[in-house]
N, C-alpha and C. Protein backbone atom coordinates (compact mmCIF):
# COMPACT_ATOMS: atom_id res chain seq x y z
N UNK A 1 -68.49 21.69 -41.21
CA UNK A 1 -68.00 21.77 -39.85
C UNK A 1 -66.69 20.99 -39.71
N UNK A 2 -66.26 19.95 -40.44
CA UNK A 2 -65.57 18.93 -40.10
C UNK A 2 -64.07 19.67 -41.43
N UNK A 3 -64.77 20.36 -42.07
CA UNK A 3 -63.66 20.88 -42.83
C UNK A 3 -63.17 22.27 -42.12
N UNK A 4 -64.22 22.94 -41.29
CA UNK A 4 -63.34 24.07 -40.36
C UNK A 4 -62.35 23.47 -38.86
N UNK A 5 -62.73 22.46 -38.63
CA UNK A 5 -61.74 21.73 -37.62
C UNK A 5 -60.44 21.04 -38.24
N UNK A 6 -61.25 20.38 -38.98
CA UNK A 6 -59.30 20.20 -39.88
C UNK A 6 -58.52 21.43 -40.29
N UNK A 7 -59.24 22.88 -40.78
CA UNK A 7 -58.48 23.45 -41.27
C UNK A 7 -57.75 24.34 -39.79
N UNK A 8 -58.28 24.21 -38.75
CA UNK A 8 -57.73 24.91 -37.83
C UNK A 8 -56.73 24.35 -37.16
N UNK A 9 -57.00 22.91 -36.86
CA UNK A 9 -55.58 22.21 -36.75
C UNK A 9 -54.15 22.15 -37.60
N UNK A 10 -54.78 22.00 -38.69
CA UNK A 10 -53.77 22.46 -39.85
C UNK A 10 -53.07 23.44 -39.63
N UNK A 11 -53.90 24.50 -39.94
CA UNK A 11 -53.14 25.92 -39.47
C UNK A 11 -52.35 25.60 -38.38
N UNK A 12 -52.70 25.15 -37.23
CA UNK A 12 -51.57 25.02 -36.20
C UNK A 12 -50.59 24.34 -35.98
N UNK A 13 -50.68 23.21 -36.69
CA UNK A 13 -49.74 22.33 -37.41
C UNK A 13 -48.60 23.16 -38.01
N UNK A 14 -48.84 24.31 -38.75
CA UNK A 14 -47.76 24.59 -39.57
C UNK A 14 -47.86 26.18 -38.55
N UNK A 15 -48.75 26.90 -38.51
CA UNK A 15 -48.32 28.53 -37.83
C UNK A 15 -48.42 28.49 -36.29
N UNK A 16 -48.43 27.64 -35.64
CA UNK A 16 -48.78 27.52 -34.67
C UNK A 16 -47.38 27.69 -33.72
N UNK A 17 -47.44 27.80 -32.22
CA UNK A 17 -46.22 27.75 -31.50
C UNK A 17 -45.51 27.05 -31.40
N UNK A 18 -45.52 25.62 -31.93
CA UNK A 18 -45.00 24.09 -32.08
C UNK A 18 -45.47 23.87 -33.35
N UNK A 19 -45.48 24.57 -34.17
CA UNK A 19 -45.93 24.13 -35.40
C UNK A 19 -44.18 24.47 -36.43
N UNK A 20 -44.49 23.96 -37.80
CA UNK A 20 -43.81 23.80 -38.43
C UNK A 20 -42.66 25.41 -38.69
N UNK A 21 -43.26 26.51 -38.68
CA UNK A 21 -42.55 27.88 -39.17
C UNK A 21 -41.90 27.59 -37.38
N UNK A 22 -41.87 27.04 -36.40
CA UNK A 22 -41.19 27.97 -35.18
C UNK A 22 -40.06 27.08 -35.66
N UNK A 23 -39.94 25.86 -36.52
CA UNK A 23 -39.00 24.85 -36.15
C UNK A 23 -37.14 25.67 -36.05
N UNK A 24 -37.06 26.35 -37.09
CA UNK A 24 -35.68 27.37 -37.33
C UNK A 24 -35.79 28.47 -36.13
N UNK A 25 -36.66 28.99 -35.39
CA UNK A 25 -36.27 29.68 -34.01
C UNK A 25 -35.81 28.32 -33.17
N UNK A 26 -36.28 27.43 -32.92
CA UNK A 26 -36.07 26.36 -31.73
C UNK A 26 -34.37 25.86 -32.69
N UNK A 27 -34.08 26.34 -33.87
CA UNK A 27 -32.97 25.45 -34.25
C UNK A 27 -31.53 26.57 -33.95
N UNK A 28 -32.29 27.50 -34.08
CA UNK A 28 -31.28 28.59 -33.29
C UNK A 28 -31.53 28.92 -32.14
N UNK A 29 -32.22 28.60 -31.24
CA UNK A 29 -31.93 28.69 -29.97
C UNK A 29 -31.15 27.15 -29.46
N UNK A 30 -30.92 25.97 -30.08
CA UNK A 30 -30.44 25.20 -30.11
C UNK A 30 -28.59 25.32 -29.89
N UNK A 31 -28.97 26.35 -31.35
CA UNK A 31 -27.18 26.43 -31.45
C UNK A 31 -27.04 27.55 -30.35
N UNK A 32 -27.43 28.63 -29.57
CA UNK A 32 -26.76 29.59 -29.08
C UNK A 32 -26.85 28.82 -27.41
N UNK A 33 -27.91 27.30 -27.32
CA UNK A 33 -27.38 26.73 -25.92
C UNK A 33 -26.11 25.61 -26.21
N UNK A 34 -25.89 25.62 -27.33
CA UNK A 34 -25.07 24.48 -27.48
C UNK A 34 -23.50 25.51 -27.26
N UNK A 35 -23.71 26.82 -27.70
CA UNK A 35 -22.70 27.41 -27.19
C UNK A 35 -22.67 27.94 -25.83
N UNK A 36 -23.41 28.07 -24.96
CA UNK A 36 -23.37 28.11 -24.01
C UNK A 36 -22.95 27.10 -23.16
N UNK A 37 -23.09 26.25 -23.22
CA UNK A 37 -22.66 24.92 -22.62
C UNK A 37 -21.35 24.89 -23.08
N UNK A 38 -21.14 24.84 -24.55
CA UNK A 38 -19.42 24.70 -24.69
C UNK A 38 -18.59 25.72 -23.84
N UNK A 39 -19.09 26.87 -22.99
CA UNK A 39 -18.36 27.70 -22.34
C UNK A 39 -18.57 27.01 -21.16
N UNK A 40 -19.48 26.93 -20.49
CA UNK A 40 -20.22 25.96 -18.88
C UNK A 40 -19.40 25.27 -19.34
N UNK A 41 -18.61 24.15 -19.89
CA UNK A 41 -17.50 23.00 -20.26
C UNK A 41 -16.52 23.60 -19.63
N UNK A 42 -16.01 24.78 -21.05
CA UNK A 42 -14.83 25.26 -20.81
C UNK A 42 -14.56 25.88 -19.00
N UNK A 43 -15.09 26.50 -18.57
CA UNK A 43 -15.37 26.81 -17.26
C UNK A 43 -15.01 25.96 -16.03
N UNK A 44 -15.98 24.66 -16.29
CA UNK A 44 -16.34 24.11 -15.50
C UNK A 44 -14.35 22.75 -15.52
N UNK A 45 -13.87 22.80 -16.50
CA UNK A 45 -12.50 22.43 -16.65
C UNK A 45 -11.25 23.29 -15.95
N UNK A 46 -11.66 24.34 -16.19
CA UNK A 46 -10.87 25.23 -15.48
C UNK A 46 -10.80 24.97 -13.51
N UNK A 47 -12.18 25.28 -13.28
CA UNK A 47 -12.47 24.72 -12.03
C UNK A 47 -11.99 23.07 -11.29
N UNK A 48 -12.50 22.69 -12.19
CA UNK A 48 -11.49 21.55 -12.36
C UNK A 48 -10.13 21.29 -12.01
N UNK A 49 -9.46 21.79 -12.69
CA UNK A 49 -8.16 21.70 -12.56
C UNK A 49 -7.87 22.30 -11.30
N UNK A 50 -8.27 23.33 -11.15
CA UNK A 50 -7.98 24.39 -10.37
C UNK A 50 -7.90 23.48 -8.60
N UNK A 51 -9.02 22.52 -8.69
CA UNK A 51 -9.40 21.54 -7.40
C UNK A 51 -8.15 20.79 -7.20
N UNK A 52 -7.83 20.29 -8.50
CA UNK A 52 -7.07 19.30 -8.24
C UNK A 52 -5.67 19.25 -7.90
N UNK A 53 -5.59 20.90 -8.63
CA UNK A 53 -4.14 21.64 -7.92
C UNK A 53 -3.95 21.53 -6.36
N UNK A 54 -5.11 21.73 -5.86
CA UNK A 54 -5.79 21.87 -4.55
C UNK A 54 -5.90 20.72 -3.39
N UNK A 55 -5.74 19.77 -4.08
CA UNK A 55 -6.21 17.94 -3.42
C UNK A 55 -5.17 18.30 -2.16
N UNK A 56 -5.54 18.04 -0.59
CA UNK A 56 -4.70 17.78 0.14
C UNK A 56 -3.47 16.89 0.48
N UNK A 57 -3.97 15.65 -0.71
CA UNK A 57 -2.87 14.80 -0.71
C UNK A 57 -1.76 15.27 -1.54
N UNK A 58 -1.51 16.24 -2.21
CA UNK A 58 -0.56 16.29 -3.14
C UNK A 58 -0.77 17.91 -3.70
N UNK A 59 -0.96 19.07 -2.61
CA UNK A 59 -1.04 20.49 -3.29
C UNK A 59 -0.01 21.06 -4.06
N UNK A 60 -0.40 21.45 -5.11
CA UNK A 60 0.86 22.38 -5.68
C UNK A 60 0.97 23.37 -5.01
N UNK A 61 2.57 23.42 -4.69
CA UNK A 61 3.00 24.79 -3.41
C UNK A 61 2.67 26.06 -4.56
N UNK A 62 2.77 26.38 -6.15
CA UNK A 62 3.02 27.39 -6.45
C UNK A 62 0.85 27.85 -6.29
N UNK A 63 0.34 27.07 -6.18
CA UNK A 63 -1.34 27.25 -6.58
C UNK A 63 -1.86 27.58 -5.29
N UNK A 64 -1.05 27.03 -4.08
CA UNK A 64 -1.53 27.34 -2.66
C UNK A 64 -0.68 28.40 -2.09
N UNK A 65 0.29 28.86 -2.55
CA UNK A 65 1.10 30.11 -2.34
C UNK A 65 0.81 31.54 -2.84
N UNK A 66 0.16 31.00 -4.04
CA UNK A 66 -1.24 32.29 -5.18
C UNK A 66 -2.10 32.11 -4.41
N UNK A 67 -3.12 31.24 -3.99
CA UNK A 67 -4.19 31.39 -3.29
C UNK A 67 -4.56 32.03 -1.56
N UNK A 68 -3.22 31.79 -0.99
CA UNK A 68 -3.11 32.33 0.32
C UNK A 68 -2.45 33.99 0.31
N UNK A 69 -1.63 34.36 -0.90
CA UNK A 69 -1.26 35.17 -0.85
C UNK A 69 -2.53 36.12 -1.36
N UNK A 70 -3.47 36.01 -2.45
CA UNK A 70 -4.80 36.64 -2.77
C UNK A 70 -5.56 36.42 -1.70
N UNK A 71 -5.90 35.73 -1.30
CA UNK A 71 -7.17 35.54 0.10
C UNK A 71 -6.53 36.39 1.06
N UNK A 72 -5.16 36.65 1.62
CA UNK A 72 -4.77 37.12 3.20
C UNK A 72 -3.86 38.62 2.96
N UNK A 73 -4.02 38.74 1.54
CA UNK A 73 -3.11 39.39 1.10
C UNK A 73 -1.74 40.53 1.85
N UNK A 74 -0.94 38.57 1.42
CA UNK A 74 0.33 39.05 2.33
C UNK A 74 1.35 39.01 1.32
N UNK A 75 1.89 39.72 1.60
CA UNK A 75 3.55 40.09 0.40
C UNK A 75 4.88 40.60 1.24
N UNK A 76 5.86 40.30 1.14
CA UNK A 76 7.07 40.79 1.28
C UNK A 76 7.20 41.94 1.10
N UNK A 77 7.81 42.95 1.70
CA UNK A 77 8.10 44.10 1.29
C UNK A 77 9.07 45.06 0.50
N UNK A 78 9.38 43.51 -0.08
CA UNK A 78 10.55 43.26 -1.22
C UNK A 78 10.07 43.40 -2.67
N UNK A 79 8.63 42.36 -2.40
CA UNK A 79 8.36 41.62 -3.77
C UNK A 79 7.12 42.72 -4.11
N UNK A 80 7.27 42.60 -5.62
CA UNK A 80 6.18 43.82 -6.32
C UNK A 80 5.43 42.99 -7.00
N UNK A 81 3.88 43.26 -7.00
CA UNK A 81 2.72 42.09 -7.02
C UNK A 81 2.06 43.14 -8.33
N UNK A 82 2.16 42.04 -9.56
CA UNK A 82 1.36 42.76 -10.61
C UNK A 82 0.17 41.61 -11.05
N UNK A 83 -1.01 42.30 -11.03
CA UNK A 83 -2.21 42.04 -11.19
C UNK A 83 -2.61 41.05 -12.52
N UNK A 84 -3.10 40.18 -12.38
CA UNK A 84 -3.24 39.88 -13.95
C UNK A 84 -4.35 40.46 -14.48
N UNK A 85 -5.36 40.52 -13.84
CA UNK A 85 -6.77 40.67 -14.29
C UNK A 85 -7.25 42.32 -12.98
């Protein structure tokens, strides 16, 4: 009896869902959040900046002149507006 309870723990020890064979799925799902986050970074820098262009004490006219002109979309009927994206 005491040798079918060890051997079933065992087994789960190593085949089990937290056992030893899942360790290389949990080590690649490791790396594909560690790349995910390096983008959530990259992203979240962008945004970033993007604020600080933004600060009322000190706006950049060219970042608040892009942003009012996309939000209200107003243009001269001079100037020809090419899209970046």
């Amino acid at each position: 009896m005491a040798l079918t309870i060890i051997s079933f723990f065992g087994g789960y020890a190593v085949f089990g869902r937290n056992g030893a064979m899942a360790y290389g799925e949990y080590q690649g799902q490791l790396v594909a959040r560690a790349a995910d986050y390096a983008e959530l970074d990259r992203k979240r820098a962008v945004l970033r900046n993007r604020v600080a262009l933004l600060d009322p004490r000190h706006a950049n006219p060219d970042m608040v002149d892009e942003m009012v002109r996309k939000e209200l979309n107003v243009a001269h009927p001079d100037e020809m507006i090419v899209p970046l994206k």
